[in-house]
C-alpha atoms as a PDB file:
ATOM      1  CA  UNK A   1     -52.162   2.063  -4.547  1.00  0.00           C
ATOM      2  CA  UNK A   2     -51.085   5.055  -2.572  1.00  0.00           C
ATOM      3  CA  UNK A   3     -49.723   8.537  -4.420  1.00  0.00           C
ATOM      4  CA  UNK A   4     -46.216   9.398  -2.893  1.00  0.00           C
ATOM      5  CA  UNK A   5     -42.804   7.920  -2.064  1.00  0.00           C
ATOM      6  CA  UNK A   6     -42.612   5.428   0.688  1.00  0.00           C
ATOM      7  CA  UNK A   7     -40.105   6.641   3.687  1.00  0.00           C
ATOM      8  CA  UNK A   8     -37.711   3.457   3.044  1.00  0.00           C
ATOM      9  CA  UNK A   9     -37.682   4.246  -0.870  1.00  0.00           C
ATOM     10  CA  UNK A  10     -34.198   3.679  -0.926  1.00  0.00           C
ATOM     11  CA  UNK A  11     -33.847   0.915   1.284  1.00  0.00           C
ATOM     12  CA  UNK A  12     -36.406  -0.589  -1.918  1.00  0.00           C
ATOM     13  CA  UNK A  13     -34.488   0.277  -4.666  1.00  0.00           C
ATOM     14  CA  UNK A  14     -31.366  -1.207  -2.833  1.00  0.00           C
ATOM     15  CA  UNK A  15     -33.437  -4.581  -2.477  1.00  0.00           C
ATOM     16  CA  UNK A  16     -34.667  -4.766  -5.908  1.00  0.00           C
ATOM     17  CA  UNK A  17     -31.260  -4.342  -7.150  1.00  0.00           C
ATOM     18  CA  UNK A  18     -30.041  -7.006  -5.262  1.00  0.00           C
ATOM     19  CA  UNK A  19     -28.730  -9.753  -7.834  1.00  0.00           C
ATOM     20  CA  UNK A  20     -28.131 -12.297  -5.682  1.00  0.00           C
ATOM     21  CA  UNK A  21     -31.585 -12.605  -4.658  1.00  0.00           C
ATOM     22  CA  UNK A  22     -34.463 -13.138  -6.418  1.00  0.00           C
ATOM     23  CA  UNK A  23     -36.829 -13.811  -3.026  1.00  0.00           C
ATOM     24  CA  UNK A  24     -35.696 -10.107  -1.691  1.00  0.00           C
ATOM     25  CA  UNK A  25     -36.111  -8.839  -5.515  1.00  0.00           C
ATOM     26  CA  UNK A  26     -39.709 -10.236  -5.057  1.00  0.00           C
ATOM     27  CA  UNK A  27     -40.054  -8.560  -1.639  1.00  0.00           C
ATOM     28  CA  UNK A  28     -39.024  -5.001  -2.845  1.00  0.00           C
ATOM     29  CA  UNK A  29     -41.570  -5.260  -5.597  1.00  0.00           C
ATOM     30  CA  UNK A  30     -44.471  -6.172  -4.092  1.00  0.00           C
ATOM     31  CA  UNK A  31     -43.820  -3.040  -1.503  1.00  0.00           C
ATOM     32  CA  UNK A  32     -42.901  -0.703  -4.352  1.00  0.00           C
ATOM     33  CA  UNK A  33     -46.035  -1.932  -6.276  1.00  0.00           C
ATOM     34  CA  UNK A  34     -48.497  -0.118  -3.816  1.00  0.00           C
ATOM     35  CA  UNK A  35     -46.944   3.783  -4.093  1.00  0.00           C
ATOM     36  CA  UNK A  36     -47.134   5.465  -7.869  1.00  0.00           C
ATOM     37  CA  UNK A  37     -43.951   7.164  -7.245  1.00  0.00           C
ATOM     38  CA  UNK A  38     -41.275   8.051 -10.124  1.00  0.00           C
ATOM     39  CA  UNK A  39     -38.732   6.280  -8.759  1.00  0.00           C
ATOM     40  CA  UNK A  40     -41.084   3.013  -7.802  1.00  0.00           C
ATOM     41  CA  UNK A  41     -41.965   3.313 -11.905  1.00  0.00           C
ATOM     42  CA  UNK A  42     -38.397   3.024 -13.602  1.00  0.00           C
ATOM     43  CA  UNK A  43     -37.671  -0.106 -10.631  1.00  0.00           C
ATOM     44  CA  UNK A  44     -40.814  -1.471 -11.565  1.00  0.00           C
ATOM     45  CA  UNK A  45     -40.021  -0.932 -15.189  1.00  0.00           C
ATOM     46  CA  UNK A  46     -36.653  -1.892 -14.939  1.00  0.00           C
ATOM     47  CA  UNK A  47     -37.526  -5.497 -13.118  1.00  0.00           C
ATOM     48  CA  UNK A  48     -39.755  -6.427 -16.200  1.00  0.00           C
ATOM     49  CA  UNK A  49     -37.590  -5.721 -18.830  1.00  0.00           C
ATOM     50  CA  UNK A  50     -34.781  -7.268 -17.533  1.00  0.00           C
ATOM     51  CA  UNK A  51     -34.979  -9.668 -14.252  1.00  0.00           C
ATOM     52  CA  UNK A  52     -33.640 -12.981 -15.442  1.00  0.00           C
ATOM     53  CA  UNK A  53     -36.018 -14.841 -13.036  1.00  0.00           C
ATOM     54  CA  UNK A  54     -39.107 -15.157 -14.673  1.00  0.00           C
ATOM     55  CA  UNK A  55     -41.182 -15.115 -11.469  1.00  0.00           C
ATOM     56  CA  UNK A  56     -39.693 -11.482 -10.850  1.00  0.00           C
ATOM     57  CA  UNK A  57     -40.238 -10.204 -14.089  1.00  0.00           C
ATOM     58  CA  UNK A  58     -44.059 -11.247 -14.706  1.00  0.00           C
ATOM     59  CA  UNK A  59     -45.237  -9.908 -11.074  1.00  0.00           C
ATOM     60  CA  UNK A  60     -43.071  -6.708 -12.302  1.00  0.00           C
ATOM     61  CA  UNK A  61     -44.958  -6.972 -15.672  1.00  0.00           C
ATOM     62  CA  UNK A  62     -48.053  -7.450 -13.957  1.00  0.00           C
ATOM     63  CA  UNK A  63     -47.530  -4.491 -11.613  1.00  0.00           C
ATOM     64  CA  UNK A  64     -46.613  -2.008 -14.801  1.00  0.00           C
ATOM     65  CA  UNK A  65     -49.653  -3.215 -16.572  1.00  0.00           C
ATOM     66  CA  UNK A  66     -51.648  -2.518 -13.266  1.00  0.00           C
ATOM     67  CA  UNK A  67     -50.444   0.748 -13.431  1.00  0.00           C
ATOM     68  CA  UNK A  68     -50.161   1.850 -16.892  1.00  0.00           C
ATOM     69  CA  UNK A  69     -46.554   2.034 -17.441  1.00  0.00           C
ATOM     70  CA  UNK A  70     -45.325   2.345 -20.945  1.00  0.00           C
ATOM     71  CA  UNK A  71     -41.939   2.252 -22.412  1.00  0.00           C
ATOM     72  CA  UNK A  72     -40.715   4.487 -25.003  1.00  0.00           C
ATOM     73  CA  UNK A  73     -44.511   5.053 -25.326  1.00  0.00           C
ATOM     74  CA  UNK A  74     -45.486   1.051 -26.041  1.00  0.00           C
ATOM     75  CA  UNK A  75     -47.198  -0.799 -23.244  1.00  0.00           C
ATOM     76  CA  UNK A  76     -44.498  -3.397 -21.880  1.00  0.00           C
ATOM     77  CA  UNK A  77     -44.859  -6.965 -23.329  1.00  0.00           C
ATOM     78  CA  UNK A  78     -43.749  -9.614 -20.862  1.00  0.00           C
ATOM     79  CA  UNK A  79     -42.110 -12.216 -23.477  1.00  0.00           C
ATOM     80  CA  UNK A  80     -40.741 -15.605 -23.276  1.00  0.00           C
ATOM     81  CA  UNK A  81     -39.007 -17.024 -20.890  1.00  0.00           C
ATOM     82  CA  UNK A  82     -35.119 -16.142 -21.212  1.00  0.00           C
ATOM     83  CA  UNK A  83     -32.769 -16.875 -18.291  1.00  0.00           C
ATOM     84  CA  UNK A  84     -29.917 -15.226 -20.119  1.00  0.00           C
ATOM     85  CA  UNK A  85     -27.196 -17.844 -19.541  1.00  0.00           C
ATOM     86  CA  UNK A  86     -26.104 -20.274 -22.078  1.00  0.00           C
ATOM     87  CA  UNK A  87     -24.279 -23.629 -21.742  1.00  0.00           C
ATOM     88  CA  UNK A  88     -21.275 -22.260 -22.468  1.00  0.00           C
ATOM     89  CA  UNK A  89     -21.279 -19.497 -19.871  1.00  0.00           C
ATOM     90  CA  UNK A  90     -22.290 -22.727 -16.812  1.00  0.00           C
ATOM     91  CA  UNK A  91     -19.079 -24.502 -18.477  1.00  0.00           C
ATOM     92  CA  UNK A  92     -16.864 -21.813 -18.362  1.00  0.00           C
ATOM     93  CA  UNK A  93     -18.198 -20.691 -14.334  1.00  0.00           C
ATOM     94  CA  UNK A  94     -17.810 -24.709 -13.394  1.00  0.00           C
ATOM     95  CA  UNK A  95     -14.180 -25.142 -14.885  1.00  0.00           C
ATOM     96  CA  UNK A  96     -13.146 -22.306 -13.226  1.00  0.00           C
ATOM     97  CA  UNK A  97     -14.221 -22.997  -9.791  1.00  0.00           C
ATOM     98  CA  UNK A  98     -12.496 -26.744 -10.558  1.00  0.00           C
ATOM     99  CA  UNK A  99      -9.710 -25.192 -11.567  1.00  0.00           C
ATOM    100  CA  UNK A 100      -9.244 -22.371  -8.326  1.00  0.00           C
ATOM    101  CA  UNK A 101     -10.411 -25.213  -5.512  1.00  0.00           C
ATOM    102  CA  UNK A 102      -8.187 -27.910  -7.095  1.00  0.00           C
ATOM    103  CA  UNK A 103     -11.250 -30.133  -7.303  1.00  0.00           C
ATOM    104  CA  UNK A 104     -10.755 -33.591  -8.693  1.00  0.00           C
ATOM    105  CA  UNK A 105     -13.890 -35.291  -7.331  1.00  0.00           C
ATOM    106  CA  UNK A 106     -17.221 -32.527  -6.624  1.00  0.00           C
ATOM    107  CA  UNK A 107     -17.047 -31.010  -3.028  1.00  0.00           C
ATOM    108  CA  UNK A 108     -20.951 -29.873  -3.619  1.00  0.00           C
ATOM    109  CA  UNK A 109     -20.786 -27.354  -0.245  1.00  0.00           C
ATOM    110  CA  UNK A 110     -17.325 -25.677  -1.542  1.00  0.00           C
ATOM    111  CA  UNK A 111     -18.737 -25.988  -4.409  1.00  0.00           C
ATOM    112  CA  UNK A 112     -21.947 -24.552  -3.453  1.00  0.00           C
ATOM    113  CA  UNK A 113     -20.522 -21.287  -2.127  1.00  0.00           C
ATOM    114  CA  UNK A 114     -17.503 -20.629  -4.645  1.00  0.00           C
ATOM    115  CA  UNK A 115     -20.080 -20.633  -6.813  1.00  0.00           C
ATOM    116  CA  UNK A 116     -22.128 -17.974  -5.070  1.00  0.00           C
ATOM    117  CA  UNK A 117     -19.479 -15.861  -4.753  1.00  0.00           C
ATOM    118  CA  UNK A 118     -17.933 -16.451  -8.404  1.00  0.00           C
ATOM    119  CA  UNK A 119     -21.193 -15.639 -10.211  1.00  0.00           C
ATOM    120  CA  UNK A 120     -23.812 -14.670  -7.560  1.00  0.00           C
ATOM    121  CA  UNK A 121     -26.043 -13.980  -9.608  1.00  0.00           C
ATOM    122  CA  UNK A 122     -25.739 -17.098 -12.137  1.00  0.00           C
ATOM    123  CA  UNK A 123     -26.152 -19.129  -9.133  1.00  0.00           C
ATOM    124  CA  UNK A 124     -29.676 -17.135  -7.988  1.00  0.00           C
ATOM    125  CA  UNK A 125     -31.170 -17.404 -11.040  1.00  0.00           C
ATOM    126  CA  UNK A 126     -30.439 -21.269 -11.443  1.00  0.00           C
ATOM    127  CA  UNK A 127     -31.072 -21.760  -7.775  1.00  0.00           C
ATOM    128  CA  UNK A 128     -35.024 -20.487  -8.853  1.00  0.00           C
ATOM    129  CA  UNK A 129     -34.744 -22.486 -12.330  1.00  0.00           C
ATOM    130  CA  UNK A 130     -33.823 -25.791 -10.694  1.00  0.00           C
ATOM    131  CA  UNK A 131     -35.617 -25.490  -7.283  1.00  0.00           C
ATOM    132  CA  UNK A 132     -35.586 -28.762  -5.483  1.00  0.00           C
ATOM    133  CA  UNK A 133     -33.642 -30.664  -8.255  1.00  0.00           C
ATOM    134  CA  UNK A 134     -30.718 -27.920  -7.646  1.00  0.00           C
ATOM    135  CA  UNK A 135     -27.996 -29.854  -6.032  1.00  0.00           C
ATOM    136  CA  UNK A 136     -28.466 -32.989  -8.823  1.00  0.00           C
ATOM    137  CA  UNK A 137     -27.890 -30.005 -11.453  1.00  0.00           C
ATOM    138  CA  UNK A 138     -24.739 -29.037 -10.232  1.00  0.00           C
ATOM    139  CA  UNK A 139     -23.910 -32.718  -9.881  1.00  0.00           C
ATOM    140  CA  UNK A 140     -24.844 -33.875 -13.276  1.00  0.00           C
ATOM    141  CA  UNK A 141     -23.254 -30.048 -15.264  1.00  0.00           C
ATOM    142  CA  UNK A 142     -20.001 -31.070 -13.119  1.00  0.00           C
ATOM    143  CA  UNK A 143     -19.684 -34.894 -14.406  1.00  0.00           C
ATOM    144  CA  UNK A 144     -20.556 -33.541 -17.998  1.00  0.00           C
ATOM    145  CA  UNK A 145     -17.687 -30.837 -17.909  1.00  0.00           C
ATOM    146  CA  UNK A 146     -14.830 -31.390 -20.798  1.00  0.00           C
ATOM    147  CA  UNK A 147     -11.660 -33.351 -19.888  1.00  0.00           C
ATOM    148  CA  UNK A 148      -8.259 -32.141 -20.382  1.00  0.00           C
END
């Protein structure tokens, strides 16, 4: 771990912020990890209190604990798994999209991308949650939405 800032600090911050991916999240983190810099600290802090991808949040966890970064003056507990989105919110996201591409049967590439834009980062963290079985999620949420 090097004392200082790094010279693309806010390039970093920028990238950790970034909601609609979880993979560059990941990337900022492990660069911000090596400087003990203020503003590397409240990212780092930041990313394991709140990231809803848990693979974000525990290397951010892991990084505070590494470094001895408290909050409020308590070490930082990592916590259960919480993605942050509940049934209702993937209903309400789905019948919208349905509703704005006048889908009757599932387009899954329109799909795919209305999606991404609509709730960018809904569709990141589920993207992560689901992995490989991603496109049979959408398929199976979308056959299991209400009828009018």
């Amino acid at each position: 771990m090097t004392k200082g800032t790094p010279a693309n600090i806010s390039q970093l911050v920028k990238d950790a912020n970034n909601k609609s991916s979880w993979k560059i999240r990941l990337a900022a983190l492990n660069e911000l990890k090596q400087y003990d810099c203020q503003q590397s600290r409240d990212v780092i802090t930041r990313l394991a209190l709140h990231d809803k991808v848990y693979k974000v949040k525990e290397e951010a966890f892991r990084a505070a604990q590494a470094m001895g970064i408290t909050y409020r003056g308590n070490p930082i507990r990592l916590g259960r798994k919480d993605i942050g989105f509940k049934t209702k919110d993937f209903t309400k996201v789905f019948l919208r999209i349905k509703r704005e591409k006048s889908m009757e049967e599932l387009d899954l590439q329109l799909f795919k991308e209305a999606f991404k834009t609509i709730a960018a980062e809904m569709y990141d963290v589920m993207e992560f949650e689901k992995g490989q079985k991603f496109d049979d999620w959408i398929t199976n949420t979308y056959k299991c939405l209400p009828k009018k």
